[in-house]
PDB file of N, CA and C in Angstrom:
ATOM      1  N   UNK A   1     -22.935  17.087  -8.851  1.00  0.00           N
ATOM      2  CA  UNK A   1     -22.277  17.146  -7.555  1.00  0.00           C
ATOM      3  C   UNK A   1     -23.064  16.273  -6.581  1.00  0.00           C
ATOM      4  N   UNK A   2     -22.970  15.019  -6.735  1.00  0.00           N
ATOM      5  CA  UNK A   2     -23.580  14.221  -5.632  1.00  0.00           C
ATOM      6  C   UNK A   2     -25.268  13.985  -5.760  1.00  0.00           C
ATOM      7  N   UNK A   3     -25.157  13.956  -7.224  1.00  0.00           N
ATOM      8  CA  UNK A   3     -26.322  14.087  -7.541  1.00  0.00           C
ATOM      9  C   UNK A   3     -27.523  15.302  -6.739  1.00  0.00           C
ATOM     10  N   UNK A   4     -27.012  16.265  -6.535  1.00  0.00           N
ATOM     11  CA  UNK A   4     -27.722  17.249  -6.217  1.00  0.00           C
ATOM     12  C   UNK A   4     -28.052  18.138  -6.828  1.00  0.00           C
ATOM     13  N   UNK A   5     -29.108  18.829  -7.282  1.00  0.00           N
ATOM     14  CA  UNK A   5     -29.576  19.681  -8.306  1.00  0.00           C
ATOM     15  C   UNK A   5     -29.165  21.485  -7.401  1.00  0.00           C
ATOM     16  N   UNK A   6     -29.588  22.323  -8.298  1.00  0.00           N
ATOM     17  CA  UNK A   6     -29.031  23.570  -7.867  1.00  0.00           C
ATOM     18  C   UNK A   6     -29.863  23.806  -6.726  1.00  0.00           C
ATOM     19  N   UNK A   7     -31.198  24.059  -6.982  1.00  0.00           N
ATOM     20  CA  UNK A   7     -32.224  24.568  -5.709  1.00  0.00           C
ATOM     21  C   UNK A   7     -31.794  23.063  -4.206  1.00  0.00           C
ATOM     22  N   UNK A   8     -31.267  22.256  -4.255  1.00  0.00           N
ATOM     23  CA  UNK A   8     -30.894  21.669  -3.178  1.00  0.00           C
ATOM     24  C   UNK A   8     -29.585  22.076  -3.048  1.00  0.00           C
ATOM     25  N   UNK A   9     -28.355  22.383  -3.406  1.00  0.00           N
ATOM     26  CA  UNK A   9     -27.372  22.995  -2.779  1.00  0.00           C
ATOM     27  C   UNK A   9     -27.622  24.450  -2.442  1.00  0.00           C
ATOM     28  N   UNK A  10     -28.185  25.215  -2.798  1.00  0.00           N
ATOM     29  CA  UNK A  10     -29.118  26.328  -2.413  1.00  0.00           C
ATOM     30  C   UNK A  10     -29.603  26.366  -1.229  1.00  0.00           C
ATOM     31  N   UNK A  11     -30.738  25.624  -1.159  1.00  0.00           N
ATOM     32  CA  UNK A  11     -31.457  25.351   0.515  1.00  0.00           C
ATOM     33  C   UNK A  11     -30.530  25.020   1.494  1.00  0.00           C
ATOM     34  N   UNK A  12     -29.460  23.727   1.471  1.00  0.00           N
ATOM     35  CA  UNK A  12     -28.302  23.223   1.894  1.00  0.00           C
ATOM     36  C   UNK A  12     -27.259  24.824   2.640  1.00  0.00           C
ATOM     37  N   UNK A  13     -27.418  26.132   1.863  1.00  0.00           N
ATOM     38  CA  UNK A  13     -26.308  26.599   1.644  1.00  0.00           C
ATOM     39  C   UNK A  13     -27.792  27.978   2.647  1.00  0.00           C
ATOM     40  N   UNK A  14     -28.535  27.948   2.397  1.00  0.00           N
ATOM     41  CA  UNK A  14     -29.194  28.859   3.281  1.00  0.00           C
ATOM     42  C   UNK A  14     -29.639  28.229   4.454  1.00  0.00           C
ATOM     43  N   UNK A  15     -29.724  26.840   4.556  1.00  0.00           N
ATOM     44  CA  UNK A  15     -29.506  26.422   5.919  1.00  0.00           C
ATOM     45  C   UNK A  15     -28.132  26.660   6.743  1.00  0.00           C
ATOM     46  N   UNK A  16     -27.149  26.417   6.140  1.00  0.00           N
ATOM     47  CA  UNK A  16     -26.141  26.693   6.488  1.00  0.00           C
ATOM     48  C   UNK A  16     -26.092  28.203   7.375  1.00  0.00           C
ATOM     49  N   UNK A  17     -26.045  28.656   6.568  1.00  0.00           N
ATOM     50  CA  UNK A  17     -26.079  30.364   6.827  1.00  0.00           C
ATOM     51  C   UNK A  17     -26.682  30.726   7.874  1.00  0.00           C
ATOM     52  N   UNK A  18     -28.400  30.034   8.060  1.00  0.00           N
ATOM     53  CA  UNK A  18     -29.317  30.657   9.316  1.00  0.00           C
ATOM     54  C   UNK A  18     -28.060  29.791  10.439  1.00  0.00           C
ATOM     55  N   UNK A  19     -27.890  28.311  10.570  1.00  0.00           N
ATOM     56  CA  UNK A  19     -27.219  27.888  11.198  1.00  0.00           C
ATOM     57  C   UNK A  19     -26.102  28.534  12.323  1.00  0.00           C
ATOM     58  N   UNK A  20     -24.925  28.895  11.163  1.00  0.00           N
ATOM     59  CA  UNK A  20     -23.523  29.194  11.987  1.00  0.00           C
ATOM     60  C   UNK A  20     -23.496  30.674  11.536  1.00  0.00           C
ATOM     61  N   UNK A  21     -24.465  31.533  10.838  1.00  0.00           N
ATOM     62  CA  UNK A  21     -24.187  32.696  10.733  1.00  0.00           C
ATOM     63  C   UNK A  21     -23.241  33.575   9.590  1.00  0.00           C
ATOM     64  N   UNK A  22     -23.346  34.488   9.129  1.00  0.00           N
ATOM     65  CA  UNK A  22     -22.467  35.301   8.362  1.00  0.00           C
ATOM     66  C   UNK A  22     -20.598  34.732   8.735  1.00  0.00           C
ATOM     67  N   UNK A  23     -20.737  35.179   9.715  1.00  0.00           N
ATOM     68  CA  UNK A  23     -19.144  35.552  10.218  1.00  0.00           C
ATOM     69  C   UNK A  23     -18.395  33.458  10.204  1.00  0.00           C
ATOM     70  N   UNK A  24     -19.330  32.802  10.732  1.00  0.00           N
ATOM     71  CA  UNK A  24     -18.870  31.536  10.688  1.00  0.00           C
ATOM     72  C   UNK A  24     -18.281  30.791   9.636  1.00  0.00           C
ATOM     73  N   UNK A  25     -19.788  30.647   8.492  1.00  0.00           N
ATOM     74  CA  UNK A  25     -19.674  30.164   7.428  1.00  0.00           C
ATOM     75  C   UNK A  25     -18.299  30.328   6.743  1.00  0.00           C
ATOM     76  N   UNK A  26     -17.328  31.467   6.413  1.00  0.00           N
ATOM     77  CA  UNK A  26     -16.264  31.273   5.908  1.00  0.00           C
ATOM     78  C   UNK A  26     -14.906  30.485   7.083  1.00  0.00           C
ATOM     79  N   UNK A  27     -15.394  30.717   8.273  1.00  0.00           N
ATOM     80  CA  UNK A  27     -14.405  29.537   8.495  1.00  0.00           C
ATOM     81  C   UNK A  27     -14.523  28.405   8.832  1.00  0.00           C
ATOM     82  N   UNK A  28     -15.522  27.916   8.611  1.00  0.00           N
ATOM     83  CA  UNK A  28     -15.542  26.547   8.549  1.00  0.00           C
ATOM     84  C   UNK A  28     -15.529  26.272   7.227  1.00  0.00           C
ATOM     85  N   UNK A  29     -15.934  26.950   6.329  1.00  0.00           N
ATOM     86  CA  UNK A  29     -15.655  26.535   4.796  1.00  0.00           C
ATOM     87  C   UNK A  29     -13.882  26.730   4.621  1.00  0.00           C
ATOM     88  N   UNK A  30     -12.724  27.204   5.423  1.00  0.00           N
ATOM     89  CA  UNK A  30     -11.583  27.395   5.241  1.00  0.00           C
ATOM     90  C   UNK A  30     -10.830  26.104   5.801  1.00  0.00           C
ATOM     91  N   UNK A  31     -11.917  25.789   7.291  1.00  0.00           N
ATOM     92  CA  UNK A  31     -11.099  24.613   8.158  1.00  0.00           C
ATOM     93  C   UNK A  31     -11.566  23.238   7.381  1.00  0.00           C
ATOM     94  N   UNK A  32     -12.801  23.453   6.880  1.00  0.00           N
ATOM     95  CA  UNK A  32     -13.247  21.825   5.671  1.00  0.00           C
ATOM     96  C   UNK A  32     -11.840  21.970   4.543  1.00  0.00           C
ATOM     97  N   UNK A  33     -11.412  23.032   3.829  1.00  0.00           N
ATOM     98  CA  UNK A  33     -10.513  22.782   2.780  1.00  0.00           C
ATOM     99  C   UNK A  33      -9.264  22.375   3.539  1.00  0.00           C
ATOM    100  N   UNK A  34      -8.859  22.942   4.657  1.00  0.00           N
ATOM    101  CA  UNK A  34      -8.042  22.380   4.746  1.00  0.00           C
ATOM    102  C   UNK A  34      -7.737  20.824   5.300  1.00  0.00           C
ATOM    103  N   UNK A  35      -8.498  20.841   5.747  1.00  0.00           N
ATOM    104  CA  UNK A  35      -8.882  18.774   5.937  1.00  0.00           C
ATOM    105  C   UNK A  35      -8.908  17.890   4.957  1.00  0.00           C
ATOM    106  N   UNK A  36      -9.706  18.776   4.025  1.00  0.00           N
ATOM    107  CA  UNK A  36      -9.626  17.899   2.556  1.00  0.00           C
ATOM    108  C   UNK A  36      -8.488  18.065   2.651  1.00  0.00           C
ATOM    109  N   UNK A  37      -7.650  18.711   2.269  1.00  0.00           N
ATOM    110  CA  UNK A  37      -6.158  19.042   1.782  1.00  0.00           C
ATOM    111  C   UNK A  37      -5.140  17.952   2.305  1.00  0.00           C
ATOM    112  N   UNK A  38      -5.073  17.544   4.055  1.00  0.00           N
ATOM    113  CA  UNK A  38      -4.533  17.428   4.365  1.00  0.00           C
ATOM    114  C   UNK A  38      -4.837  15.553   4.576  1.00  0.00           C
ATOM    115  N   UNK A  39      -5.885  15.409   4.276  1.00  0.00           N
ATOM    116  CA  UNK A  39      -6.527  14.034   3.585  1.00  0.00           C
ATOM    117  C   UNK A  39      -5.779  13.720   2.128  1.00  0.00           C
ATOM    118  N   UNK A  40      -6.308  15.012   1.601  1.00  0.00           N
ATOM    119  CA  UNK A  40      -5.465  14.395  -0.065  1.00  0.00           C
ATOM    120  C   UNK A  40      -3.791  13.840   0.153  1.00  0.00           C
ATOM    121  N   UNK A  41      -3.166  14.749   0.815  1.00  0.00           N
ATOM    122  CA  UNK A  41      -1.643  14.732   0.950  1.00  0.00           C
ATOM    123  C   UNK A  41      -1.777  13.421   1.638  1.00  0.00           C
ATOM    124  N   UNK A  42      -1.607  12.735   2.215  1.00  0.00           N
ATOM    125  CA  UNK A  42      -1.453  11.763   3.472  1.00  0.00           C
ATOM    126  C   UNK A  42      -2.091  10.817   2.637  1.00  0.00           C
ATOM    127  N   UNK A  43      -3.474  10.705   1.498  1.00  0.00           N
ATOM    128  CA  UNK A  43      -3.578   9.470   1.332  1.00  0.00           C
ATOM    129  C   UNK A  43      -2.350   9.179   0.161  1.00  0.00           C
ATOM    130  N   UNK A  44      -2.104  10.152  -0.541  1.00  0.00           N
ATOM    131  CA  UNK A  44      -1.320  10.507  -1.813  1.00  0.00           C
ATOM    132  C   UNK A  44       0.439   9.880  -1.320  1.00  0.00           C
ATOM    133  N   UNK A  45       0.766  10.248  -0.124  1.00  0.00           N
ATOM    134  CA  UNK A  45       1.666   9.692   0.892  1.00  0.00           C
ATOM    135  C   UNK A  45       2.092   8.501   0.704  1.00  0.00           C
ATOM    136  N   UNK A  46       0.766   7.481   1.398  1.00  0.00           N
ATOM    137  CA  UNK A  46       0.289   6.273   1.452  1.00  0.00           C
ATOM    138  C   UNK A  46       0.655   5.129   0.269  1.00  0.00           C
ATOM    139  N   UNK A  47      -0.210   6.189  -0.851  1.00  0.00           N
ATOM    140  CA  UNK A  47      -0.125   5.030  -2.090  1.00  0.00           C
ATOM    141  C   UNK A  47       1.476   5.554  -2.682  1.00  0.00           C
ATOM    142  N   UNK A  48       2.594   6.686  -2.482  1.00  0.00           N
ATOM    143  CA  UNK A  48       3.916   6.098  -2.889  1.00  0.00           C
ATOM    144  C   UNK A  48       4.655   5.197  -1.684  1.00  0.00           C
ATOM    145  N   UNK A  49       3.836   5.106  -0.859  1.00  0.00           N
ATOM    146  CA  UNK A  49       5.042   4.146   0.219  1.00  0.00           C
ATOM    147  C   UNK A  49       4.596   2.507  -0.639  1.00  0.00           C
ATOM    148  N   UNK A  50       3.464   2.730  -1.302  1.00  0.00           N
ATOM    149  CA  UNK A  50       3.223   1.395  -1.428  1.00  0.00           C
ATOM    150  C   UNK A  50       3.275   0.997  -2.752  1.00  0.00           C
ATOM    151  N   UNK A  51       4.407   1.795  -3.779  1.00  0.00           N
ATOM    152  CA  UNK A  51       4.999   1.404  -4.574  1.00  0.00           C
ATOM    153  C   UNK A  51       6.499   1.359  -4.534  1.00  0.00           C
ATOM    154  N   UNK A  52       7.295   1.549  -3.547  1.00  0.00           N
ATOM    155  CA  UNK A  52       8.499   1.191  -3.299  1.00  0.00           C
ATOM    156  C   UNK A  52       8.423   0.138  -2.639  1.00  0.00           C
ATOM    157  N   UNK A  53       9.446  -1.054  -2.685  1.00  0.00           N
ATOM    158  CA  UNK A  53       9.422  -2.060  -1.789  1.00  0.00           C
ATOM    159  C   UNK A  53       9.949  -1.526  -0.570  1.00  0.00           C
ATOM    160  N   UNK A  54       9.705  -2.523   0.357  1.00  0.00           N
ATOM    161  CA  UNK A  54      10.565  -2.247   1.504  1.00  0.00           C
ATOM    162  C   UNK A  54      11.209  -2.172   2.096  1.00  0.00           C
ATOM    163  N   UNK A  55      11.916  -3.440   0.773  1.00  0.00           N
ATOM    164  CA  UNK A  55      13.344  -3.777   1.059  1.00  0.00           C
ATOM    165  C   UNK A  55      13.955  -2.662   0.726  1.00  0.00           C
ATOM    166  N   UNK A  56      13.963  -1.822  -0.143  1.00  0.00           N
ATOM    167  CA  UNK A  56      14.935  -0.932  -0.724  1.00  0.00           C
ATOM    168  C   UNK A  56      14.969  -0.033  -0.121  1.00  0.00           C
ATOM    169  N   UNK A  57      14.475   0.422   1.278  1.00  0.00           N
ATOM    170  CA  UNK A  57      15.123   1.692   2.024  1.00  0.00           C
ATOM    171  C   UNK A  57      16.112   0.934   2.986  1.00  0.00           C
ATOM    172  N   UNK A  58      16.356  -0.375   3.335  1.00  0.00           N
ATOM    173  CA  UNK A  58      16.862  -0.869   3.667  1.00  0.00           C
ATOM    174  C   UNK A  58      18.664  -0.087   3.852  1.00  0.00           C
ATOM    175  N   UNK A  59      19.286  -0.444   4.980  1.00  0.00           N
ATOM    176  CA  UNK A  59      20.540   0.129   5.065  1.00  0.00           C
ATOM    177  C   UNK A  59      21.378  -0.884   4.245  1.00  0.00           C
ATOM    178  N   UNK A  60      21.423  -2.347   5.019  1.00  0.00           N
ATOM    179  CA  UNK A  60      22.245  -3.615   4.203  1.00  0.00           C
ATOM    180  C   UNK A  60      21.332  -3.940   3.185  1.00  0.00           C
ATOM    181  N   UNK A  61      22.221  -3.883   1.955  1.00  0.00           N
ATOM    182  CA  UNK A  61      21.968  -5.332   0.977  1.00  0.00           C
ATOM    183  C   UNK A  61      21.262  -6.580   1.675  1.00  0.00           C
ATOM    184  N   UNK A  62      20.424  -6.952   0.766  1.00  0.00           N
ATOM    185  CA  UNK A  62      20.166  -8.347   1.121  1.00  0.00           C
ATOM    186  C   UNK A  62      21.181  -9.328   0.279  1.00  0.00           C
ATOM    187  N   UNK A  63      21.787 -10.704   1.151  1.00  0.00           N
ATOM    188  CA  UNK A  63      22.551 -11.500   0.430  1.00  0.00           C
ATOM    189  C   UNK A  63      21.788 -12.557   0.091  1.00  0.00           C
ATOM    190  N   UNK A  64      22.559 -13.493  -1.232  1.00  0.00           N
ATOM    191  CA  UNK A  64      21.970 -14.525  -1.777  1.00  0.00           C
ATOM    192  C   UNK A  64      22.814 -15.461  -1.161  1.00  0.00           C
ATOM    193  N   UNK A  65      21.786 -16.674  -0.468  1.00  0.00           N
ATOM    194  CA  UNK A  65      23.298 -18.121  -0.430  1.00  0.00           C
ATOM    195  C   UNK A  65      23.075 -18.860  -1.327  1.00  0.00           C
ATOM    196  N   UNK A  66      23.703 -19.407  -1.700  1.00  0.00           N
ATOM    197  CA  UNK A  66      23.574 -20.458  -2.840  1.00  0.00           C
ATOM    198  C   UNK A  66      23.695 -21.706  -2.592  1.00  0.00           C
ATOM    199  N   UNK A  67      23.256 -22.621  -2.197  1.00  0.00           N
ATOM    200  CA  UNK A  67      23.000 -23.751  -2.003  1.00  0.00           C
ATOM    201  C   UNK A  67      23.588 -24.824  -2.814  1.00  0.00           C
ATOM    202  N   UNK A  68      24.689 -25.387  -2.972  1.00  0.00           N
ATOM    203  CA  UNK A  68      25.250 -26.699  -3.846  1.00  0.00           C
ATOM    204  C   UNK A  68      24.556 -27.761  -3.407  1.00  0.00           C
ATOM    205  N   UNK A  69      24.133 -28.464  -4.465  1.00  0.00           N
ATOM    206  CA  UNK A  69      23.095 -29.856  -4.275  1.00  0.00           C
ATOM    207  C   UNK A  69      24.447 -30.947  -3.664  1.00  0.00           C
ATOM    208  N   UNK A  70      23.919 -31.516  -2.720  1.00  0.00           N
ATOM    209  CA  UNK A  70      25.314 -32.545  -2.906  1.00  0.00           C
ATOM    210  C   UNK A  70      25.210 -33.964  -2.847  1.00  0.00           C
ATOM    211  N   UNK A  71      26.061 -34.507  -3.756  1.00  0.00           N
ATOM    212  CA  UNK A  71      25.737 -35.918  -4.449  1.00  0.00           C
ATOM    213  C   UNK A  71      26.605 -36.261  -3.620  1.00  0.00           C
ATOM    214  N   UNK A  72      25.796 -37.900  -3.797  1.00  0.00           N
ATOM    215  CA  UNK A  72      26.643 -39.263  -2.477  1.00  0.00           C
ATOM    216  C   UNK A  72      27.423 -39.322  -3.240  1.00  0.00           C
ATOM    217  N   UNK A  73      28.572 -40.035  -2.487  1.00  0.00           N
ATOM    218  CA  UNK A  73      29.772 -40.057  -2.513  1.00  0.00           C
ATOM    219  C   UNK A  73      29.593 -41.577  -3.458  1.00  0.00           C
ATOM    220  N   UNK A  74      30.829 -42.128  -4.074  1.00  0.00           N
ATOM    221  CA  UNK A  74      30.781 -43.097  -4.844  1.00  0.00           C
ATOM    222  C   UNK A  74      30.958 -44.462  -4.089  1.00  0.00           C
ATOM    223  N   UNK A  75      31.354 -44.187  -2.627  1.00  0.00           N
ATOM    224  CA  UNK A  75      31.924 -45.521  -1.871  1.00  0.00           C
ATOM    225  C   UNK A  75      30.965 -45.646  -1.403  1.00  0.00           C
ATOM    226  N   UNK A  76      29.331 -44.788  -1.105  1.00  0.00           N
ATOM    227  CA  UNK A  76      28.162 -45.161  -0.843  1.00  0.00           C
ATOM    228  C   UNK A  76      27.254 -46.199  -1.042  1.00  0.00           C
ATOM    229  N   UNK A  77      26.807 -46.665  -0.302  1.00  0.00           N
ATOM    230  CA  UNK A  77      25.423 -48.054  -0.337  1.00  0.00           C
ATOM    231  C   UNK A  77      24.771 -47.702  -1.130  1.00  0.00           C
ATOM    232  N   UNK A  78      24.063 -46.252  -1.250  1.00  0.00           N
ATOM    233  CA  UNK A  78      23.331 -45.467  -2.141  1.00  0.00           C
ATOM    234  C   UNK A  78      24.095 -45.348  -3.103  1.00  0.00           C
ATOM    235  N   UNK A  79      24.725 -44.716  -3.594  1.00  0.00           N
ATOM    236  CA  UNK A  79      25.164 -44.729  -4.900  1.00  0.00           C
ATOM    237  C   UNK A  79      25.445 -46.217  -5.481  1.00  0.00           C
ATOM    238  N   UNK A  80      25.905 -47.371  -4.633  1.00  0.00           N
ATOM    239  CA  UNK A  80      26.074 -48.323  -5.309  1.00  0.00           C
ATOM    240  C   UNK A  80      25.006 -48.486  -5.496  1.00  0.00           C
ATOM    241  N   UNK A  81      23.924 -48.560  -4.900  1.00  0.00           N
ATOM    242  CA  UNK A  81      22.861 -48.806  -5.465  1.00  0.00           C
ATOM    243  C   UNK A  81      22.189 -48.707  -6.301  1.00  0.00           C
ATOM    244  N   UNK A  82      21.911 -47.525  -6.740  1.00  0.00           N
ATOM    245  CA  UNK A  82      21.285 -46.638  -8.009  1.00  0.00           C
ATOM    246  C   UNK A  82      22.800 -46.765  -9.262  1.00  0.00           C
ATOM    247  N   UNK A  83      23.682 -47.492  -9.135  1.00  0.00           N
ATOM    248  CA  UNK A  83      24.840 -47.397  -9.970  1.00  0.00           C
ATOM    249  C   UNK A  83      24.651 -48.386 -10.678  1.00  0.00           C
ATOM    250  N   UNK A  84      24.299 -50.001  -9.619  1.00  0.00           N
ATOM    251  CA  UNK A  84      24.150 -51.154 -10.496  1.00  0.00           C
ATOM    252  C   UNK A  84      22.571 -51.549 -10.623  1.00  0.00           C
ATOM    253  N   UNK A  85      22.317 -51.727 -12.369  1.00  0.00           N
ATOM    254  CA  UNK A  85      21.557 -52.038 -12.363  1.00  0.00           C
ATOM    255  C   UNK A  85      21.257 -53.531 -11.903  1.00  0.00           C
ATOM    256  N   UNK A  86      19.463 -53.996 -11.700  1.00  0.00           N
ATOM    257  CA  UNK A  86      19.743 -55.295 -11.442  1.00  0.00           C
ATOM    258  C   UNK A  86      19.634 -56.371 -12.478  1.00  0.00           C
ATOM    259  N   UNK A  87      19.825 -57.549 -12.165  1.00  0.00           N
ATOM    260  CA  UNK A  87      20.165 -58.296 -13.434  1.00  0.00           C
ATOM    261  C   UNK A  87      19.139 -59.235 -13.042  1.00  0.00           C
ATOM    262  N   UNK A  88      17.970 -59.029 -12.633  1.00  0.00           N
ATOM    263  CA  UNK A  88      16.696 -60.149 -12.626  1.00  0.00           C
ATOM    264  C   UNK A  88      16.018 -59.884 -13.693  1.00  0.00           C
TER     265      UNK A  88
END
């Protein structure tokens, strides 16, 4: 446990005690679990928001446009160009 041997969580745990007293010690040992607790939940939260994308709570679909390449026209300078080869 944190690399701590028994006689140091011991001392740790009778310091405690002279500290906040009989009557204390169990609630702050009740209000620490629940912090942990409420740490675990919330980070646990966290890492499923950040396996759904984000798109997908989305209300609309996302659309695709599709883009047609578009070739010169044949009465073009350019196309004549690249049409005839040259004869040098």
């Amino acid at each position: 446990m944190f690399g701590l041997g028994p006689t140091e969580v011991v001392l740790i745990l009778v310091v405690g005690l002279l500290l906040f007293g009989a009557k204390k010690l169990p609630e702050l040992g009740r209000s620490l679990g629940q912090g942990l607790r409420e740490f675990k939940n919330a980070s646990k939260q966290i890492f499923e928001d950040d396996e759904t994308p984000s798109y997908a709570s989305s209300a609309s679909p996302v659309r695709q446009i599709e883009v047609e390449a578009s070739t010169p026209a044949s009465g073009s300078a350019e196309a004549s160009a690249t049409a005839q080869p040259d004869a040098d």
